[in-house]
C-alpha atoms as a PDB file:
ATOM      1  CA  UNK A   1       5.163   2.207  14.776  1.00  0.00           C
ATOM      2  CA  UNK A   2       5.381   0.487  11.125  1.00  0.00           C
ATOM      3  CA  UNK A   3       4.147  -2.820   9.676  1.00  0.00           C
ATOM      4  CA  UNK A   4       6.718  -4.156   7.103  1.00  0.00           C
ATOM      5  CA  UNK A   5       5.442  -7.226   5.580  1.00  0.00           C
ATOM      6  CA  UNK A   6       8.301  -9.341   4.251  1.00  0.00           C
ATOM      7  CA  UNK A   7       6.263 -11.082   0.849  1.00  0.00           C
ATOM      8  CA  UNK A   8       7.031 -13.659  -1.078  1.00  0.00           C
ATOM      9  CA  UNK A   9       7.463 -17.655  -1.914  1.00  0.00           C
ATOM     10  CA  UNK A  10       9.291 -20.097  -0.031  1.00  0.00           C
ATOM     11  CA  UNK A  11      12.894 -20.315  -0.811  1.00  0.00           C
ATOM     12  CA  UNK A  12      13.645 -16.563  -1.620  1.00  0.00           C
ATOM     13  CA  UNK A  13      15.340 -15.223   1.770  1.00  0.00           C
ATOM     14  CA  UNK A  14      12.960 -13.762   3.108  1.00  0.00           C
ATOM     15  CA  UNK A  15      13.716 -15.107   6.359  1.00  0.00           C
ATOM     16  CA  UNK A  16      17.614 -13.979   5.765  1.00  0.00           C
ATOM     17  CA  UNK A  17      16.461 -10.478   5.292  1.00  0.00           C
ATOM     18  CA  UNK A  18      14.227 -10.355   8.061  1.00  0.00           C
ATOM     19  CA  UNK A  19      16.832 -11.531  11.096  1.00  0.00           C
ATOM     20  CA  UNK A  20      19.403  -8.993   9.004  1.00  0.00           C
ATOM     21  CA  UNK A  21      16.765  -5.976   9.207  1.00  0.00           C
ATOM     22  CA  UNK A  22      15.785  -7.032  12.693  1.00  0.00           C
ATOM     23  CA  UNK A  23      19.563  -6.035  13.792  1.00  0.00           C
ATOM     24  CA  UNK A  24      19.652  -3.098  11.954  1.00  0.00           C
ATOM     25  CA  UNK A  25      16.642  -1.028  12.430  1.00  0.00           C
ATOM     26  CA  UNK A  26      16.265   0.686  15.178  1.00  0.00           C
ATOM     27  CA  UNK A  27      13.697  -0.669  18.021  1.00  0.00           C
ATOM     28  CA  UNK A  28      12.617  -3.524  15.590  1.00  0.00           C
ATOM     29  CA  UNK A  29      10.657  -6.828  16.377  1.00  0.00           C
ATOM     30  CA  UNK A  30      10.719 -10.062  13.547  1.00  0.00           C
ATOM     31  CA  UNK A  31       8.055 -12.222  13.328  1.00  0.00           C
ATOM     32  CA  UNK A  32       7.962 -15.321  11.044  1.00  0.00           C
ATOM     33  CA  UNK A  33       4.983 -17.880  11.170  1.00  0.00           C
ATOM     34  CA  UNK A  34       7.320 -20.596  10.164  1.00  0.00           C
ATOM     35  CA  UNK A  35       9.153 -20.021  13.407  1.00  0.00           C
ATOM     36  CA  UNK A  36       6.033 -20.345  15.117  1.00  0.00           C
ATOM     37  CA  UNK A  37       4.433 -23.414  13.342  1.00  0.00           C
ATOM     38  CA  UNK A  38       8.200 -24.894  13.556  1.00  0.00           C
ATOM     39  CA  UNK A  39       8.351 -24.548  17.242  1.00  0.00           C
ATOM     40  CA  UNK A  40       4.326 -25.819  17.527  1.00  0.00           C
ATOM     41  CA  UNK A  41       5.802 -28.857  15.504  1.00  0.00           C
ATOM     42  CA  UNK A  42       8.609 -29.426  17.833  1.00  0.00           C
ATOM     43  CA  UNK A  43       6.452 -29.285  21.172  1.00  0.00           C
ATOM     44  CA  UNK A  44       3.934 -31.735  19.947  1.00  0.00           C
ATOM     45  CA  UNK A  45       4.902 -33.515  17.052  1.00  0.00           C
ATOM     46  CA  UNK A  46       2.422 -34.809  14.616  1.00  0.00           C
ATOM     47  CA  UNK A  47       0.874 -37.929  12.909  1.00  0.00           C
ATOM     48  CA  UNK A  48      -0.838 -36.667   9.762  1.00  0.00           C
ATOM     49  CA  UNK A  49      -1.478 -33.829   7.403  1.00  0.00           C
ATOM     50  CA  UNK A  50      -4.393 -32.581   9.481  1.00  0.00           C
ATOM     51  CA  UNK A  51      -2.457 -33.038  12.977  1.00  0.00           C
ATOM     52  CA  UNK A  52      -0.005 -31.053  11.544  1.00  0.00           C
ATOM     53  CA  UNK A  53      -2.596 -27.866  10.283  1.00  0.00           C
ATOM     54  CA  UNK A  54      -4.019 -28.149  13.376  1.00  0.00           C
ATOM     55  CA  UNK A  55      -0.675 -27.461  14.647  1.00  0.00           C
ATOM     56  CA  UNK A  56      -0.359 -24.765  12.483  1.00  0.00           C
ATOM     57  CA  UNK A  57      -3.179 -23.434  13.050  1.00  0.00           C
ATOM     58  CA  UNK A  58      -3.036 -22.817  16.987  1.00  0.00           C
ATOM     59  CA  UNK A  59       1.024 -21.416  16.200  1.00  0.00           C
ATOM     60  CA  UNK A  60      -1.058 -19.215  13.361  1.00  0.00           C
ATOM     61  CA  UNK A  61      -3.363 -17.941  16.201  1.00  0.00           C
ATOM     62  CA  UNK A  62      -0.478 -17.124  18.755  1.00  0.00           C
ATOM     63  CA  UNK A  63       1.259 -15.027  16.021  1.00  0.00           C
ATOM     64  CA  UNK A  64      -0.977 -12.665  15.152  1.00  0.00           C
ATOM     65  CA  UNK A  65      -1.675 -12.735  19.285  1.00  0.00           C
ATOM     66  CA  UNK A  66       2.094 -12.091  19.739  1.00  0.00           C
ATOM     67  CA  UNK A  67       2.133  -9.049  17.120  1.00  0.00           C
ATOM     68  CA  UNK A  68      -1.356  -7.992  18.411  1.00  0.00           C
ATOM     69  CA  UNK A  69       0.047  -7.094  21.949  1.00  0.00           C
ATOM     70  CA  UNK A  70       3.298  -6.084  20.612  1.00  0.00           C
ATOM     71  CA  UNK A  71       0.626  -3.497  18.852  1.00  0.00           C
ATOM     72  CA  UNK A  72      -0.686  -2.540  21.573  1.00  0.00           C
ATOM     73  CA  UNK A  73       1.880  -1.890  24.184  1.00  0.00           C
ATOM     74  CA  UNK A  74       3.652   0.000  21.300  1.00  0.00           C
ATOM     75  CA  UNK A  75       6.755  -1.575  22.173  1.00  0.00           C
ATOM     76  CA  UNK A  76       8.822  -1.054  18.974  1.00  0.00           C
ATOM     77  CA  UNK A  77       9.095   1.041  15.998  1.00  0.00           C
ATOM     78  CA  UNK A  78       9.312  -1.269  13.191  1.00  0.00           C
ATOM     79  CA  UNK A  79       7.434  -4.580  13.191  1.00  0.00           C
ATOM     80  CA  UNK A  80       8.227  -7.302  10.714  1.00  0.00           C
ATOM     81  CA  UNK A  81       5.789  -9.983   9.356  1.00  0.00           C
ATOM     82  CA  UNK A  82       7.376 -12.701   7.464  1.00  0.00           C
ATOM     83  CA  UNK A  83       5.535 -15.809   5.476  1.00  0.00           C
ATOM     84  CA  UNK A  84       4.154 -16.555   2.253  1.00  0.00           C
ATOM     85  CA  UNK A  85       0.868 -14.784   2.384  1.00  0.00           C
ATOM     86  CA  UNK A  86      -0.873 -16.245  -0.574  1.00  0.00           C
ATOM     87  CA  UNK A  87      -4.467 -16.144  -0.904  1.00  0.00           C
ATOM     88  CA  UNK A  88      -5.447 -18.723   1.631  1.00  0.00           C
ATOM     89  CA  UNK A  89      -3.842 -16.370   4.306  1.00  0.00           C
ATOM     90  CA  UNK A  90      -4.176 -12.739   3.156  1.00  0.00           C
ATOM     91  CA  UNK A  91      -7.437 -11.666   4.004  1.00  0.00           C
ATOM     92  CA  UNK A  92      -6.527 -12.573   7.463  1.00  0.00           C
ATOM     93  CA  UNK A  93      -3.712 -10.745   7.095  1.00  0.00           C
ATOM     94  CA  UNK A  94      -5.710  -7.841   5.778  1.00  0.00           C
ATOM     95  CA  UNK A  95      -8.257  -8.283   8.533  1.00  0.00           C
ATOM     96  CA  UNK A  96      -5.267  -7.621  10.976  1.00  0.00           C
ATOM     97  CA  UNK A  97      -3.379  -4.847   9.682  1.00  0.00           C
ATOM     98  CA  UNK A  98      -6.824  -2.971   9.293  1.00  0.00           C
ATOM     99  CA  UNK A  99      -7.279  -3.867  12.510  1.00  0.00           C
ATOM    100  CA  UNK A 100      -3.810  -2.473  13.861  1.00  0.00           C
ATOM    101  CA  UNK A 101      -4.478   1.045  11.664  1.00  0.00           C
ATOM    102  CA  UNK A 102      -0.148   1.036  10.938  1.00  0.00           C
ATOM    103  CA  UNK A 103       1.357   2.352   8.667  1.00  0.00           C
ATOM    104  CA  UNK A 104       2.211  -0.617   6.326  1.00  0.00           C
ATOM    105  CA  UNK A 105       4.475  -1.225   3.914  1.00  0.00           C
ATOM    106  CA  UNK A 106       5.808  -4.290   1.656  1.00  0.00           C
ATOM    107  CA  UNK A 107       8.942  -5.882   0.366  1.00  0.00           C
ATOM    108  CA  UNK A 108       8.190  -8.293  -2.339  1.00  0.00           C
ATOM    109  CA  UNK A 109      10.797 -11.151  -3.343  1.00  0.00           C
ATOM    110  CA  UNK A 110       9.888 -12.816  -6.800  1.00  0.00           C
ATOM    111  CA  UNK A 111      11.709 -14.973  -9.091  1.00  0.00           C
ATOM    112  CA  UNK A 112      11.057 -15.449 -12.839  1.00  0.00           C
ATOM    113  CA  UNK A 113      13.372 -18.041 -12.942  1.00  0.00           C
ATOM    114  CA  UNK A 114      10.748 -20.670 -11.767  1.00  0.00           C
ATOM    115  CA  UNK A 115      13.152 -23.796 -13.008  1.00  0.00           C
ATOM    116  CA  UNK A 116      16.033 -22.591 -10.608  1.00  0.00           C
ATOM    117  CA  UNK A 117      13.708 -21.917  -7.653  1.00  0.00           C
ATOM    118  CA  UNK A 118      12.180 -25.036  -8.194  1.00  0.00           C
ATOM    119  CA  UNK A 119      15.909 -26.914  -7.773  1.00  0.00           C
ATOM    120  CA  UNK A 120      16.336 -24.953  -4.894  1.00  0.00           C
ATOM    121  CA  UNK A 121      12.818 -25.733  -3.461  1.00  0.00           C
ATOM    122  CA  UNK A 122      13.737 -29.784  -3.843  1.00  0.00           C
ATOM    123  CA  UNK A 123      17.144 -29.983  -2.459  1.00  0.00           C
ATOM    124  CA  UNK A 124      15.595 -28.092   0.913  1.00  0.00           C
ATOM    125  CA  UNK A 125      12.606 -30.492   1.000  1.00  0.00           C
ATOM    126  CA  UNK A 126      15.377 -33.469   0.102  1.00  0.00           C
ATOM    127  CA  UNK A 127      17.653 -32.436   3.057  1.00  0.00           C
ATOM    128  CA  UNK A 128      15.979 -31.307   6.438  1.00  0.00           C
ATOM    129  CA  UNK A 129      18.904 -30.464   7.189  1.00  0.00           C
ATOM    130  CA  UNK A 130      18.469 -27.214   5.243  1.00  0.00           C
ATOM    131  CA  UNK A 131      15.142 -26.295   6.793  1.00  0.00           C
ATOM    132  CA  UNK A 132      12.831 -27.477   9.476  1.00  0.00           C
ATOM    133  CA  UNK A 133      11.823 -31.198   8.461  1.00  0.00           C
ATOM    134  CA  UNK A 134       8.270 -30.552   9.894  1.00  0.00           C
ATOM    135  CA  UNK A 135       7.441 -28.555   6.918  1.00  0.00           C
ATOM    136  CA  UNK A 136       5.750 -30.912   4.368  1.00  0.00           C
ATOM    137  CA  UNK A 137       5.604 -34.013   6.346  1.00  0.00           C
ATOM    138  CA  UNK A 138       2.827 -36.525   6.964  1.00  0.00           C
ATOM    139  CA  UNK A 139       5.068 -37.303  10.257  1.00  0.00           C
ATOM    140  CA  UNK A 140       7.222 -35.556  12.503  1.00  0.00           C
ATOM    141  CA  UNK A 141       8.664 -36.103  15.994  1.00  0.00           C
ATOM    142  CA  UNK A 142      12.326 -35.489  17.640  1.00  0.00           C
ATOM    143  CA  UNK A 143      13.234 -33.273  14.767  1.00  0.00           C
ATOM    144  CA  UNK A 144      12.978 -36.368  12.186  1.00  0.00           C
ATOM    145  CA  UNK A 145       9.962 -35.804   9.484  1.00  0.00           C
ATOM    146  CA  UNK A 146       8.404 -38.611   6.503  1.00  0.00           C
ATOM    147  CA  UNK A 147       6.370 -39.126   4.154  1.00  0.00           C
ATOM    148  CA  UNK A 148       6.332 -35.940   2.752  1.00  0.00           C
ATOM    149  CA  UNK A 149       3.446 -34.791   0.241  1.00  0.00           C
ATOM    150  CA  UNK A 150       4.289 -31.328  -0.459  1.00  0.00           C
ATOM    151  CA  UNK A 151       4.751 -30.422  -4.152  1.00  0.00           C
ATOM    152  CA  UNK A 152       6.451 -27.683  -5.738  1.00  0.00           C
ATOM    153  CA  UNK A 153       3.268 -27.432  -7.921  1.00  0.00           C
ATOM    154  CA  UNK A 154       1.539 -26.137  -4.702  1.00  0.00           C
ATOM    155  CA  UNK A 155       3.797 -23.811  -3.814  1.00  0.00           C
ATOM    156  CA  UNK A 156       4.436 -21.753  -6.519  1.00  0.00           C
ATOM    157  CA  UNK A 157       2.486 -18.029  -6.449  1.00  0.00           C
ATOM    158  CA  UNK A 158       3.170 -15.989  -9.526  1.00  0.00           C
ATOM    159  CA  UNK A 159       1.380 -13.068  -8.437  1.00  0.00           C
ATOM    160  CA  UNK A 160       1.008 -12.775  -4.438  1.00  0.00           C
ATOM    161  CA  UNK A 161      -0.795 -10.014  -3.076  1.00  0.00           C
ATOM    162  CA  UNK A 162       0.761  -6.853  -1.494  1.00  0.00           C
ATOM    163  CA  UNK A 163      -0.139  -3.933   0.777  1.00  0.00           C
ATOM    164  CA  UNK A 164       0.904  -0.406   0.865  1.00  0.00           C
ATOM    165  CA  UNK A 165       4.236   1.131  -0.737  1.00  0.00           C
ATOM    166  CA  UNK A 166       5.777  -1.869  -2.200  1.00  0.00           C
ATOM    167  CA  UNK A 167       9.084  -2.944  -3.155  1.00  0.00           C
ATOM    168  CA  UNK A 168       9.468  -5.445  -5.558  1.00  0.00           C
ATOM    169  CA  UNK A 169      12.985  -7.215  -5.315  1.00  0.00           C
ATOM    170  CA  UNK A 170      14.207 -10.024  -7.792  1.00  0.00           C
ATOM    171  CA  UNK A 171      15.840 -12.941  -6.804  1.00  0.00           C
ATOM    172  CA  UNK A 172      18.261 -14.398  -8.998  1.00  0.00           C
ATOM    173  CA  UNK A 173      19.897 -18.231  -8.156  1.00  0.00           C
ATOM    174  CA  UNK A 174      23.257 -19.413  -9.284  1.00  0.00           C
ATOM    175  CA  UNK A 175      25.136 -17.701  -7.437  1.00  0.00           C
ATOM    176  CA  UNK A 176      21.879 -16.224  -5.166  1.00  0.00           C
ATOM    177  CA  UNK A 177      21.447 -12.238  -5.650  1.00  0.00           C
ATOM    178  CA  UNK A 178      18.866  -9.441  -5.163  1.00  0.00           C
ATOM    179  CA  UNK A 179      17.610  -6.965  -7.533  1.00  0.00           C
ATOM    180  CA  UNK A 180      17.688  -3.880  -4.792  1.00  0.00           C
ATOM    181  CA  UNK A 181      21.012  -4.390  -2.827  1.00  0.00           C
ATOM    182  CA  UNK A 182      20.702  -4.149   1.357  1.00  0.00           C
ATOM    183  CA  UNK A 183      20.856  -0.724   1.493  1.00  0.00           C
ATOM    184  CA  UNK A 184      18.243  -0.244  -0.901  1.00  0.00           C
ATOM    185  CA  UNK A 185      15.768  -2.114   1.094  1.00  0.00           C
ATOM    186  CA  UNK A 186      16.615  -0.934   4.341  1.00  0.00           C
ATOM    187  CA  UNK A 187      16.123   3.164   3.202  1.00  0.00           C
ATOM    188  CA  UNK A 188      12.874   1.901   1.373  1.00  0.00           C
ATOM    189  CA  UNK A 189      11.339   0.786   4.958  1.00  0.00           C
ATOM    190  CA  UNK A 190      13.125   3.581   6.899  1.00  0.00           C
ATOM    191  CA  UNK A 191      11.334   6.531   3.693  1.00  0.00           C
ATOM    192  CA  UNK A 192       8.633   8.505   5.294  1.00  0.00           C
ATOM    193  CA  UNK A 193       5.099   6.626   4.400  1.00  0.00           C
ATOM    194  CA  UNK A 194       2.836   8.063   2.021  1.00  0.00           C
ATOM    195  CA  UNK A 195      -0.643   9.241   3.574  1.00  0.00           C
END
């Protein structure tokens, strides 16, 4: 069994990449904790910033819970972890996959083109419609979100941590492309791991 942590900020594909390598590798699980604070969001709905990262919070805990047993019963060969694990979130991360002893490795989306990711990054958070409308919101119930207070300011991570064999891909926007093409990533994951 193999960790592959799918790294990077919002906006990149990394979720794209992760459903595509979840059909293609053999015996292979996905996990996003978007999909999981998304799906805490819709069950309960929230009020305010700190209703909704308590929200987030709990879906946090059921993750690493989910991947956790998923660990233990050894149920697939390839396990991947998909958010942006910035600083606030990787030693917990770290905690885990010491805790799972896997071999672990990391793809790594980044952009230097921080003015096209950021246009990209506003027309999402200006249409729900493009991604879950829970994510930045002050309120959210029935799928319909307000008063939103994220900033692109806050979400931008220059440098985010990685761990094992890494894989840095670029991300270019207008018209979107990847440094390493499909293939490239999907041998990089499927390589023999370095001891």
């Amino acid at each position: 069994m193999k960790i592959i942590i799918i790294q990077g900020m919002t906006c990149l594909g990394k979720t794209t990449l992760g459903e595509q390598l979840e059909k293609d590798l053999p015996n292979c699980k996905y996990f996003s904790l978007d999909e999981y604070k998304e799906n805490m969001w819709d069950k309960f709905g929230f009020d305010s910033v700190e209703e909704r990262e308590k929200l987030s919070n709990i879906a946090r805990k059921l993750f690493y819970k989910d991947i956790t047993d998923t660990v233990v019963k050894s149920t697939y060969d390839y396990i991947l972890v998909d958010y942006v694990f910035s600083e606030k979130y990787w030693s917990e991360l770290s905690e885990y996959i010491s805790k799972w002893s896997l071999p672990t490795k990391t793809v790594y989306l980044k952009t230097d083109n921080l003015e096209l990711h950021k246009r990209i990054w506003q027309k999402r958070s200006r249409f729900p419609s493009l991604r879950h409308a829970g994510h930045g919101a002050t309120h959210y119930h029935d799928g319909v979100g307000n008063n939103y207070v994220n900033t692109y300011e806050s979400k931008i991570f220059l440098d985010l941590p990685t761990i094992g064999d890494t894989l840095l891909v670029d991300i270019s926007f207008a018209p979107y492309s990847r440094s390493k093409s499909y293939d490239t990533i999907f041998d990089f994951i499927k390589e023999q791991y370095n001891d």
